[in-house]
PDB file of N, CA and C in Angstrom:
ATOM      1  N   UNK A   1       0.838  -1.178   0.000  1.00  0.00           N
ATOM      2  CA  UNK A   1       0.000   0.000   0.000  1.00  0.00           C
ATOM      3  C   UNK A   1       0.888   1.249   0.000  1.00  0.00           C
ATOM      4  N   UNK A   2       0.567   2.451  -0.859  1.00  0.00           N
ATOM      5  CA  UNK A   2       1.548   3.369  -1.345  1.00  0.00           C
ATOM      6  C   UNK A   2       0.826   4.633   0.181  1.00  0.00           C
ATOM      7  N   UNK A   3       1.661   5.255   0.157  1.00  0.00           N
ATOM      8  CA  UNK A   3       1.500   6.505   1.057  1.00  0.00           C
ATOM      9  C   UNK A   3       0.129   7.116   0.280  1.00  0.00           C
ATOM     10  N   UNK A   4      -0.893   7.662   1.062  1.00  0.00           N
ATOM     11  CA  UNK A   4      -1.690   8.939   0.800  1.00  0.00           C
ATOM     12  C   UNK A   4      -1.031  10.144   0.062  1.00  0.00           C
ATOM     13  N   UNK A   5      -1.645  10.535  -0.888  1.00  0.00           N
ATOM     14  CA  UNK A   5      -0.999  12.101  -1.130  1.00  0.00           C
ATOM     15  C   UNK A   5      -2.395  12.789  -0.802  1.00  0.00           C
ATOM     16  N   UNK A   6      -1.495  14.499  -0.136  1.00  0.00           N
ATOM     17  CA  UNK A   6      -3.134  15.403  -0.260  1.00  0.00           C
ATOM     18  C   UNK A   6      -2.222  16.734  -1.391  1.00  0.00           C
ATOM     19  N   UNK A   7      -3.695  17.185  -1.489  1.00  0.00           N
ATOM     20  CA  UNK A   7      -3.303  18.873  -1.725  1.00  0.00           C
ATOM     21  C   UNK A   7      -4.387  19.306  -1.300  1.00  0.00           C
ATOM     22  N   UNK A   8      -4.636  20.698  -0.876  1.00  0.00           N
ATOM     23  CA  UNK A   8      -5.348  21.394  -0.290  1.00  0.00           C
ATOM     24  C   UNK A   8      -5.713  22.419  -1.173  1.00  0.00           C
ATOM     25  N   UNK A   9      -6.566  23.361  -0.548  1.00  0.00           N
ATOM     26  CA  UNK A   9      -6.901  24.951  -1.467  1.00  0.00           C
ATOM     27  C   UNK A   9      -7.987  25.773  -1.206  1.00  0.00           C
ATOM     28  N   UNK A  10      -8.178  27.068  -1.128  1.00  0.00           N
ATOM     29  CA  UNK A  10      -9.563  27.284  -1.029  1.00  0.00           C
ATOM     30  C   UNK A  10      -9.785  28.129  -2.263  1.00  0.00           C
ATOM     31  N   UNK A  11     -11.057  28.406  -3.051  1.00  0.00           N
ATOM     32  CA  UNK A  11     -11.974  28.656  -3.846  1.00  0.00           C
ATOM     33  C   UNK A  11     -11.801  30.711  -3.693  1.00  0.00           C
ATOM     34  N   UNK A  12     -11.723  31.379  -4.527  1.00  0.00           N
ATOM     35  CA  UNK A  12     -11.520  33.063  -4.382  1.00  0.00           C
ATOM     36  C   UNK A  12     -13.322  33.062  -4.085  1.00  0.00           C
ATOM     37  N   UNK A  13     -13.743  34.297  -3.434  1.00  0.00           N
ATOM     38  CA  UNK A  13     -15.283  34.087  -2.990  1.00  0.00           C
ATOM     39  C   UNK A  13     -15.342  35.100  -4.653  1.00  0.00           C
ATOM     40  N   UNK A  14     -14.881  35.580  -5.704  1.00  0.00           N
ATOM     41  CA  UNK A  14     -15.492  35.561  -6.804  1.00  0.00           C
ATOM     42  C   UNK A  14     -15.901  34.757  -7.636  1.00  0.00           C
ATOM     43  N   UNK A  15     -15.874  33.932  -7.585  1.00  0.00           N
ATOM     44  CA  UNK A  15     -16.065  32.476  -8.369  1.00  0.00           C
ATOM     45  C   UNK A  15     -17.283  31.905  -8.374  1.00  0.00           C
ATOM     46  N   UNK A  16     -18.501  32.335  -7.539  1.00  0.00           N
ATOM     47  CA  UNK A  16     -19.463  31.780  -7.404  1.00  0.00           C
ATOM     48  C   UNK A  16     -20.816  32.215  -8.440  1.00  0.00           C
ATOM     49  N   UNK A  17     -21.446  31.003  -9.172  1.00  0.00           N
ATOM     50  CA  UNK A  17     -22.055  31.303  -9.624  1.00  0.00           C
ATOM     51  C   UNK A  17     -23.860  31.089  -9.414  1.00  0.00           C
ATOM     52  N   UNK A  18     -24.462  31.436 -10.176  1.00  0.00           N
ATOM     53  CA  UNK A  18     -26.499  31.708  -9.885  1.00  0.00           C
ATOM     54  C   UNK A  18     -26.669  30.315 -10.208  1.00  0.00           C
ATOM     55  N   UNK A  19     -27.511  29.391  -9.425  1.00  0.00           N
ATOM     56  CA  UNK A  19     -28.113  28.576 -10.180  1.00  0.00           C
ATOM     57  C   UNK A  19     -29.581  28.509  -9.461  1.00  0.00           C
ATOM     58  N   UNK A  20     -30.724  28.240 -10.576  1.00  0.00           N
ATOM     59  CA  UNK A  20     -32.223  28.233 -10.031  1.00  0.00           C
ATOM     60  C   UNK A  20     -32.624  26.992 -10.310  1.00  0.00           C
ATOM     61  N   UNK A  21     -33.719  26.195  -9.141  1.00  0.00           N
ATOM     62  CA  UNK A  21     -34.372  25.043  -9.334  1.00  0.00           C
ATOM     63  C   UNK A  21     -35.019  25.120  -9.081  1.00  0.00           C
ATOM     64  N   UNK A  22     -36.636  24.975  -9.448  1.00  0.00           N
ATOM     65  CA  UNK A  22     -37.754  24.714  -9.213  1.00  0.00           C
ATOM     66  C   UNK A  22     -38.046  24.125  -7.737  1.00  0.00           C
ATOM     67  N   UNK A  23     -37.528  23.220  -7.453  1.00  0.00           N
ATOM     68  CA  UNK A  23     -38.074  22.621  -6.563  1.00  0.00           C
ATOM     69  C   UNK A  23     -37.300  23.096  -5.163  1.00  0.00           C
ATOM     70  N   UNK A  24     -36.255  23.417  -5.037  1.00  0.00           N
ATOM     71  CA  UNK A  24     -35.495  23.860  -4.061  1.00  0.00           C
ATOM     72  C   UNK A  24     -34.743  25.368  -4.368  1.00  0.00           C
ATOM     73  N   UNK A  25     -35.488  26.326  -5.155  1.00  0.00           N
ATOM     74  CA  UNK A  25     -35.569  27.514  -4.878  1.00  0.00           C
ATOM     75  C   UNK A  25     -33.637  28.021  -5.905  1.00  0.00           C
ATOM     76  N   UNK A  26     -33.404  28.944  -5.168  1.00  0.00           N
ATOM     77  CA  UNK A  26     -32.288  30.024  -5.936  1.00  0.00           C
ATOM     78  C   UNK A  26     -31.040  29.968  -5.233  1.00  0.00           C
ATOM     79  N   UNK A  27     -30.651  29.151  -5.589  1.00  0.00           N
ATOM     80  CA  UNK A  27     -29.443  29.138  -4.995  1.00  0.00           C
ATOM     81  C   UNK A  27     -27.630  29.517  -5.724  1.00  0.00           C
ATOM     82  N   UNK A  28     -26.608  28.995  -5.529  1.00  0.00           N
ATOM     83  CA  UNK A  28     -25.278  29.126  -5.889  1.00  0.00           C
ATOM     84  C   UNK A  28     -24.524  28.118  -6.064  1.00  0.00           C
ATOM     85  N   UNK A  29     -23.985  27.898  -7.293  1.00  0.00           N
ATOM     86  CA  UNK A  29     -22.853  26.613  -7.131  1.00  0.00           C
ATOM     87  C   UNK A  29     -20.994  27.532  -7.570  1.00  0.00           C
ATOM     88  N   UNK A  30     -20.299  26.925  -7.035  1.00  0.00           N
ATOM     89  CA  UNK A  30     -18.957  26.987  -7.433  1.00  0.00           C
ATOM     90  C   UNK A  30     -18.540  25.513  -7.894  1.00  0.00           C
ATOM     91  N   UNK A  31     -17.522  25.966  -9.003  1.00  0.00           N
ATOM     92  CA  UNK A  31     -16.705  24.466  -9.316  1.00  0.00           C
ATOM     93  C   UNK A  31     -15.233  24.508  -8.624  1.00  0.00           C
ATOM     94  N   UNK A  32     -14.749  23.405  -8.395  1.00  0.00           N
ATOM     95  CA  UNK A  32     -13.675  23.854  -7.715  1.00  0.00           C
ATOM     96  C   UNK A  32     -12.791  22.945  -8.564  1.00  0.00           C
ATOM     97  N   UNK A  33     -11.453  23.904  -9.143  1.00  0.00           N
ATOM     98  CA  UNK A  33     -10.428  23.033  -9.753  1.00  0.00           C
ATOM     99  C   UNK A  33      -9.146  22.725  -8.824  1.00  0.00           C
ATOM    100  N   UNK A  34      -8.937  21.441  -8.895  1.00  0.00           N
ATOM    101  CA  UNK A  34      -8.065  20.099  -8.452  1.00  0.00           C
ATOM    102  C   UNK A  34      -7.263  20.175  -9.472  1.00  0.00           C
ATOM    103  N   UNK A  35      -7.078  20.338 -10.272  1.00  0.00           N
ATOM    104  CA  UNK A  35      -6.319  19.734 -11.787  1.00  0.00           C
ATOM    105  C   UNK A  35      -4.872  19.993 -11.033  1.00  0.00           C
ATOM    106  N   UNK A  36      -4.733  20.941 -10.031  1.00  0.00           N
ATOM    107  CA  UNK A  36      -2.954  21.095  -9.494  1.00  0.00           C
ATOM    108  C   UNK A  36      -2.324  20.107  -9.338  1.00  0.00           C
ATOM    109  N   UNK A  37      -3.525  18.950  -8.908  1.00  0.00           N
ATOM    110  CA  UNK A  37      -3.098  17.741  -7.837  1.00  0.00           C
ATOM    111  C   UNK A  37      -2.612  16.641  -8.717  1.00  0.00           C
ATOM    112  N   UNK A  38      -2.671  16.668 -10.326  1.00  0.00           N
ATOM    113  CA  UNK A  38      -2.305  15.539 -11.217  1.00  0.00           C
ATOM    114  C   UNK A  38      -2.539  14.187 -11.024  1.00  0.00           C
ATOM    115  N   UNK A  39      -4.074  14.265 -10.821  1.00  0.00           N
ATOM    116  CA  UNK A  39      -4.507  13.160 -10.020  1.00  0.00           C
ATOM    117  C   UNK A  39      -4.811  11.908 -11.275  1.00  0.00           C
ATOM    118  N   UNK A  40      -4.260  11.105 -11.443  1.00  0.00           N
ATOM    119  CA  UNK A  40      -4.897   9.863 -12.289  1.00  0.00           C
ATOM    120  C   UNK A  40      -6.345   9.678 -12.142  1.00  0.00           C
ATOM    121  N   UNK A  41      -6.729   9.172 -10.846  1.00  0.00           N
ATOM    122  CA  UNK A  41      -8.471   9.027 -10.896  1.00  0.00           C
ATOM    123  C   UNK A  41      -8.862  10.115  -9.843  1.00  0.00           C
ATOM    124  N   UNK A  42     -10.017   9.773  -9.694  1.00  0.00           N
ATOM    125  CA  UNK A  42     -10.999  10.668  -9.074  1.00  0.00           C
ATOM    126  C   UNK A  42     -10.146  10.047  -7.353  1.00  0.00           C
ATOM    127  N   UNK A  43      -9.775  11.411  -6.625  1.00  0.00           N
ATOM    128  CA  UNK A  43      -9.225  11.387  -5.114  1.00  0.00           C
ATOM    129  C   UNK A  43     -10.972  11.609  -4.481  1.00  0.00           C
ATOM    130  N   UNK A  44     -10.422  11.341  -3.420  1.00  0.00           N
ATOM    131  CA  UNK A  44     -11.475  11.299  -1.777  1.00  0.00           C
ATOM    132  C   UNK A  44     -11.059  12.921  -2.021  1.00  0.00           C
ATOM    133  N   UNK A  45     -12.427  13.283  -1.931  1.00  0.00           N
ATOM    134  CA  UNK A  45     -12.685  15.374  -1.528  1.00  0.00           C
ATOM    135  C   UNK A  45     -13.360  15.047   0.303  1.00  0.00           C
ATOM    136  N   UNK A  46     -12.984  16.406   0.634  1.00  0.00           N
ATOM    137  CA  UNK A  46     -13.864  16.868   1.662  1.00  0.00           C
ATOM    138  C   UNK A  46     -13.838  18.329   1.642  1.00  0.00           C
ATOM    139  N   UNK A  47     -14.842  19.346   1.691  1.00  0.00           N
ATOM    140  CA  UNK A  47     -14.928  20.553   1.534  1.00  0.00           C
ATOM    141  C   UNK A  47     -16.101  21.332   2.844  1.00  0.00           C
ATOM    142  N   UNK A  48     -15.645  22.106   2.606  1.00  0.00           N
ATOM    143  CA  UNK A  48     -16.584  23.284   3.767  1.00  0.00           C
ATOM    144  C   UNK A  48     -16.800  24.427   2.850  1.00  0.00           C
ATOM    145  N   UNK A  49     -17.711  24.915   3.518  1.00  0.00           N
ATOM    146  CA  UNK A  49     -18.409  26.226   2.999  1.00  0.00           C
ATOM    147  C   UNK A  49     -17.473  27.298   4.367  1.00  0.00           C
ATOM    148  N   UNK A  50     -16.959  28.456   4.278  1.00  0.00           N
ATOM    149  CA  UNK A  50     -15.995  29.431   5.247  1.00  0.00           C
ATOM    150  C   UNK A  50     -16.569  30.399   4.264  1.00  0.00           C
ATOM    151  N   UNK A  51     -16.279  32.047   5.839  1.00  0.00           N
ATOM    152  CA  UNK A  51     -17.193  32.898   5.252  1.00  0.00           C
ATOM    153  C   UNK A  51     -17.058  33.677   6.924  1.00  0.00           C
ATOM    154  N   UNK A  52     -17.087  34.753   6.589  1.00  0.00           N
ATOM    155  CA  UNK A  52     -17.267  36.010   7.571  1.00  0.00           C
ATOM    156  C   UNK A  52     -18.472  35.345   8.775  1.00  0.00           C
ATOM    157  N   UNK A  53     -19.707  35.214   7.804  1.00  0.00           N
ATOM    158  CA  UNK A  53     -21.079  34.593   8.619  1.00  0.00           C
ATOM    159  C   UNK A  53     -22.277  34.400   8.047  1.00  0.00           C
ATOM    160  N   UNK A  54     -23.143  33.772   8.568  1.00  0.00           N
ATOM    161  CA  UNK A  54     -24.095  33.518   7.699  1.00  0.00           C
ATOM    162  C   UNK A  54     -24.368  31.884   7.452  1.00  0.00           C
ATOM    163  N   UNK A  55     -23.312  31.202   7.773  1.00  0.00           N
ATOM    164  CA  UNK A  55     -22.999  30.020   6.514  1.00  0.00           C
ATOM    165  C   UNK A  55     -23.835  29.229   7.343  1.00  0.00           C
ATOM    166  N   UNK A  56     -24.152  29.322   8.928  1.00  0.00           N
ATOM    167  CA  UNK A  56     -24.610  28.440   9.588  1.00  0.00           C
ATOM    168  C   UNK A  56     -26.375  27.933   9.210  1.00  0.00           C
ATOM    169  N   UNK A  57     -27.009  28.876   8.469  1.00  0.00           N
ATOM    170  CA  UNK A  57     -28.249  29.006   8.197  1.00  0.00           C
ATOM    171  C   UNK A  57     -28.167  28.460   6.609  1.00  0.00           C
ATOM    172  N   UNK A  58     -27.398  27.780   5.819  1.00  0.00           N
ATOM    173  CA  UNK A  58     -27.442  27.075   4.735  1.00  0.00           C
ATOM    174  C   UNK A  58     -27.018  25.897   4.839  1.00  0.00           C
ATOM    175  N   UNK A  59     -27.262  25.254   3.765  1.00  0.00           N
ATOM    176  CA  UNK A  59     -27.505  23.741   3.331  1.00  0.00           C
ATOM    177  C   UNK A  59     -26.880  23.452   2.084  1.00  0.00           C
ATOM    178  N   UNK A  60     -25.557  22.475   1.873  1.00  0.00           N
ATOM    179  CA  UNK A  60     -24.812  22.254   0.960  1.00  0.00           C
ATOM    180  C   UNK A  60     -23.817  22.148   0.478  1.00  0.00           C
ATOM    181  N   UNK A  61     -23.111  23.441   2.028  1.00  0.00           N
ATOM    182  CA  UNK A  61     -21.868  23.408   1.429  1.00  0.00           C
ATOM    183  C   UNK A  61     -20.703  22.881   1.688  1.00  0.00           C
ATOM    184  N   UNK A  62     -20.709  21.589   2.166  1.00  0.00           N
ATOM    185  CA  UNK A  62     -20.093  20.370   2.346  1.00  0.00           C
ATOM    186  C   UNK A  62     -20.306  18.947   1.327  1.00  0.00           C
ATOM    187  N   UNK A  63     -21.431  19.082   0.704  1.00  0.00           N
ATOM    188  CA  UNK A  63     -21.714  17.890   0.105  1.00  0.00           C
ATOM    189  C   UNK A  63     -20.912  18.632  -1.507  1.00  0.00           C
ATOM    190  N   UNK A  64     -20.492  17.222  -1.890  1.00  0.00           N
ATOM    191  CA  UNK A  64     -19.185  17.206  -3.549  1.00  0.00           C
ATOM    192  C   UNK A  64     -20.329  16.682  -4.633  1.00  0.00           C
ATOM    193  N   UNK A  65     -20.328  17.511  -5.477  1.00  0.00           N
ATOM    194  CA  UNK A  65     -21.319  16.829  -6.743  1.00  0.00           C
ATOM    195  C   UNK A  65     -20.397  16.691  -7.931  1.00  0.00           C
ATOM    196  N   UNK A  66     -20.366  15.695  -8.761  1.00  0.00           N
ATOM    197  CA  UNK A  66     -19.831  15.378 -10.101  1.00  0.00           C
ATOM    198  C   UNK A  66     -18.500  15.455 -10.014  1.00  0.00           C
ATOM    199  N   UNK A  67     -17.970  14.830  -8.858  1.00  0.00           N
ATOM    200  CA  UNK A  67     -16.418  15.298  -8.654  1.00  0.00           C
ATOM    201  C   UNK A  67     -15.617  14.065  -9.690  1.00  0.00           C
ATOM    202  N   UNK A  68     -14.192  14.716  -9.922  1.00  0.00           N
ATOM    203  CA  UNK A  68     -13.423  13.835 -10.903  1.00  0.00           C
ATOM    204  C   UNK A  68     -12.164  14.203 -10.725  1.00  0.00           C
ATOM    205  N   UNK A  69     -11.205  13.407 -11.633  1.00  0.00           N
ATOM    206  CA  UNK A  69      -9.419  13.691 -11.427  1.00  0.00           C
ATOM    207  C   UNK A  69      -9.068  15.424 -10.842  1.00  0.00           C
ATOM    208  N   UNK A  70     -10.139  16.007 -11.366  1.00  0.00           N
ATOM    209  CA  UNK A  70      -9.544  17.794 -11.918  1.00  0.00           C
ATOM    210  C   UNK A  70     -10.652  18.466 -11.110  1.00  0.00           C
ATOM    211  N   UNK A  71     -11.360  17.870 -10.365  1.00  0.00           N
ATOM    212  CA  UNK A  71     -12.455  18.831  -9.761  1.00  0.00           C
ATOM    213  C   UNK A  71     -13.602  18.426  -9.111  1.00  0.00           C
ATOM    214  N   UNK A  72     -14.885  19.703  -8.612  1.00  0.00           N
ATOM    215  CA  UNK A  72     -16.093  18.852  -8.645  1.00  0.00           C
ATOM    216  C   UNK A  72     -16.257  19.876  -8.117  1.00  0.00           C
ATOM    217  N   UNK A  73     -18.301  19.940  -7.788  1.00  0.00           N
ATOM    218  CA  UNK A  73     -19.188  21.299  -7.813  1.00  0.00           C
ATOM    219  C   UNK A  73     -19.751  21.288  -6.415  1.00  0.00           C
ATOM    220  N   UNK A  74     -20.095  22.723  -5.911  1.00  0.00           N
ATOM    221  CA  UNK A  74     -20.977  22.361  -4.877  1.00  0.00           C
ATOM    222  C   UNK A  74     -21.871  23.443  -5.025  1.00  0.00           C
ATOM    223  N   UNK A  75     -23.248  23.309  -4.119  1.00  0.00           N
ATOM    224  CA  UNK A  75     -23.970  23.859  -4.735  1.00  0.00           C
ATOM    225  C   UNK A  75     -24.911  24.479  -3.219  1.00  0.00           C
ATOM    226  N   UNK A  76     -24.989  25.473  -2.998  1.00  0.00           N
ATOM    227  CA  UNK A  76     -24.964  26.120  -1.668  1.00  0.00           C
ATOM    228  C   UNK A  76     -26.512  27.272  -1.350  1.00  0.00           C
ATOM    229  N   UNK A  77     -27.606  26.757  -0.723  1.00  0.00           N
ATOM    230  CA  UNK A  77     -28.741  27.586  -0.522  1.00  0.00           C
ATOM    231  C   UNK A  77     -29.366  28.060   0.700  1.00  0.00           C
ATOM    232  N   UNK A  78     -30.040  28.797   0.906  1.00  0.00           N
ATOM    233  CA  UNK A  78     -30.494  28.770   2.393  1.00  0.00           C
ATOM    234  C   UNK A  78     -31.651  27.784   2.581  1.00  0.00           C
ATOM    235  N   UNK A  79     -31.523  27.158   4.097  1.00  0.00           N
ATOM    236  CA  UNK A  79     -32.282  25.831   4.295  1.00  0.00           C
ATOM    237  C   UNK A  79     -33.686  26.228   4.322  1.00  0.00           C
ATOM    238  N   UNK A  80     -34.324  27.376   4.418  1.00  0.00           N
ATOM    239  CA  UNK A  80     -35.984  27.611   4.022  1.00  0.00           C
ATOM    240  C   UNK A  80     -35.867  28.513   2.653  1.00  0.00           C
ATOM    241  N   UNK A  81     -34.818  27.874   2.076  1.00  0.00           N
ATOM    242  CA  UNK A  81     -35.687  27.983   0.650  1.00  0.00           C
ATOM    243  C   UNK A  81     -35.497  29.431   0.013  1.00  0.00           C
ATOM    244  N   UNK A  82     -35.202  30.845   0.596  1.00  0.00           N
ATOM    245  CA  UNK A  82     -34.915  31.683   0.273  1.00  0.00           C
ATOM    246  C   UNK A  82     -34.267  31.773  -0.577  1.00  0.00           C
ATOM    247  N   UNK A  83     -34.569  33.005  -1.688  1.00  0.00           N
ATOM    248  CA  UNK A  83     -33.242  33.193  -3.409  1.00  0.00           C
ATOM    249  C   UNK A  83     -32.143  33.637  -1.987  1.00  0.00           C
ATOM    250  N   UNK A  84     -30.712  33.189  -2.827  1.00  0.00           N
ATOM    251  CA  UNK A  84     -29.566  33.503  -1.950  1.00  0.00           C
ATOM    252  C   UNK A  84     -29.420  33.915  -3.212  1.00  0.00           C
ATOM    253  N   UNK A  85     -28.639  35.373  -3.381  1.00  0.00           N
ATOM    254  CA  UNK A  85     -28.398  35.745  -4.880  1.00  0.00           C
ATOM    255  C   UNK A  85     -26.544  35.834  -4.175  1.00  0.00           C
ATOM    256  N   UNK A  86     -25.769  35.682  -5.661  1.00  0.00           N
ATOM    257  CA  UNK A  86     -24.006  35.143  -5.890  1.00  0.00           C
ATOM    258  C   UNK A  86     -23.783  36.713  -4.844  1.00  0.00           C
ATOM    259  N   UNK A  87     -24.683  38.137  -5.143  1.00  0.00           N
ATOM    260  CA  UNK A  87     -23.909  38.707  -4.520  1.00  0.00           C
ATOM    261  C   UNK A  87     -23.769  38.981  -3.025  1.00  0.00           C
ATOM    262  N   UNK A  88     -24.844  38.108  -2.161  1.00  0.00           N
ATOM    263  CA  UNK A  88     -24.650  37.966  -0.907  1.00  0.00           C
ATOM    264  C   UNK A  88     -23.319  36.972  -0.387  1.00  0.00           C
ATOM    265  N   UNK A  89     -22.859  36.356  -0.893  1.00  0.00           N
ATOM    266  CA  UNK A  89     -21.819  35.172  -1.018  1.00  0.00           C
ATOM    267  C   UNK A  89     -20.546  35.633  -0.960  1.00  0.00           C
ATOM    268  N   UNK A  90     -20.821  36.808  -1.883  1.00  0.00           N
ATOM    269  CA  UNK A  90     -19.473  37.501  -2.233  1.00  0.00           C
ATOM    270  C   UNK A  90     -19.081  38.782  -0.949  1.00  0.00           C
ATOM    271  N   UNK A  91     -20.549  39.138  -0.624  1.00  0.00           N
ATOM    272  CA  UNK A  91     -20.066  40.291   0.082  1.00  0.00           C
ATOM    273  C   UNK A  91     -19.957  39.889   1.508  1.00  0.00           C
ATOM    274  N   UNK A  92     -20.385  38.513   2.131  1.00  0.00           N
ATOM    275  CA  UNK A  92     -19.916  38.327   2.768  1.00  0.00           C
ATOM    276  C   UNK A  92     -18.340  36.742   2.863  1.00  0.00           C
ATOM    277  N   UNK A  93     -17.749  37.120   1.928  1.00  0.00           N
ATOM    278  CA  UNK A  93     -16.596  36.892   1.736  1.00  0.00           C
ATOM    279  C   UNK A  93     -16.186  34.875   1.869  1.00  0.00           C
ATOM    280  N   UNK A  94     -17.963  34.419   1.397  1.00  0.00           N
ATOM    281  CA  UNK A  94     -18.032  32.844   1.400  1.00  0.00           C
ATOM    282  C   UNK A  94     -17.173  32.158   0.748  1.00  0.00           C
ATOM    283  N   UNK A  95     -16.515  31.233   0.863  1.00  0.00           N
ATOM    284  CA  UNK A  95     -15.652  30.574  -0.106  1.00  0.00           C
ATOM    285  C   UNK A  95     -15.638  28.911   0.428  1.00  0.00           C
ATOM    286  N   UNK A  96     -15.141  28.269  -0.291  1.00  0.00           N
ATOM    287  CA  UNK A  96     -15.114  26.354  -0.120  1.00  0.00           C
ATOM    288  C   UNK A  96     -13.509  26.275  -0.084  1.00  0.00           C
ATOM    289  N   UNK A  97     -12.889  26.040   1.335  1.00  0.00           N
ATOM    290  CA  UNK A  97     -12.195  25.101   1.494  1.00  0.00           C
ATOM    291  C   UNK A  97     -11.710  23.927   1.452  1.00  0.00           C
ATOM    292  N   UNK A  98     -11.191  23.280   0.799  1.00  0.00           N
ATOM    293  CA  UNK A  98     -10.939  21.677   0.022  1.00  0.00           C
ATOM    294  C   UNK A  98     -10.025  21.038   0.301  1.00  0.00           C
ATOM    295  N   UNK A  99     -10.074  19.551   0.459  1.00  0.00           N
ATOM    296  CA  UNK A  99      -8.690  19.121   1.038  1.00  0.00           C
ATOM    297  C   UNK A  99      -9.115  17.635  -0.363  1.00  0.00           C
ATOM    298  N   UNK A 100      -7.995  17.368  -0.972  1.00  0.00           N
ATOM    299  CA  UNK A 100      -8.353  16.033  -1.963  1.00  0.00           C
ATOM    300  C   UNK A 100      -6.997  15.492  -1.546  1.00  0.00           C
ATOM    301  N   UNK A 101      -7.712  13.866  -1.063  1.00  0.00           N
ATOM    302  CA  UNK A 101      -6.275  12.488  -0.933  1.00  0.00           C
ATOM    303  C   UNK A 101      -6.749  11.367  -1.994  1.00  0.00           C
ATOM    304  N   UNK A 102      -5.058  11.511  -2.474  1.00  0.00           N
ATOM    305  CA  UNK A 102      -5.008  10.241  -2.720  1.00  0.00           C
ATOM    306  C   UNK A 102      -4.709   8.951  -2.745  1.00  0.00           C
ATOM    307  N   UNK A 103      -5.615   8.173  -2.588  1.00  0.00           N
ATOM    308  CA  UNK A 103      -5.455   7.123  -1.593  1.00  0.00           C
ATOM    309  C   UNK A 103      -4.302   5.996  -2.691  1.00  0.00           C
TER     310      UNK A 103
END
């Protein structure tokens, strides 16, 4: 069994973009690029949502969607459903902290 590798990183809080769903309201996703890490396959992610304040009253921004060698999305709303528009995110200075191993 070979040693773990990590790399780490966090996300600039400009990066975040609008996304709307019907069913769970207005929310924000960021993609986050890995590609530093020259990863052959898809590594183990773990991520947080960090941020001045606020973050405690949303839902999302820990869970990894469509992740792969070079990346993966998360997608970040308030838990009753409220539009969170990109520029509340930004102005309070939200960003995704990331840690990817590979096993």
């Amino acid at each position: 069994m070979s040693n773990p590798r990590f790399i780490a990183g966090n996300t600039a809080i400009d990066e975040w973009q609008q996304h709307v769903e019907e069913d769970n309201g207005t929310g924000i996703y960021i993609d986050v690029d890995t590609s530093a890490g020259n990863f052959a396959e898809t590594p183990v992610y773990t991520a947080n949502l960090c941020g001045r304040d606020s973050m405690w009253t949303t839902t999302g921004g820990n869970t990894i969607y469509t992740p792969t060698a070079k990346g993966f999305r998360i997608y970040v709303r308030w838990q009753d459903g409220r539009p969170l528009p990109v520029e509340y995110a930004v102005s309070h200075g939200w960003y995704i902290s990331w840690v990817a191993t590979e096993v």
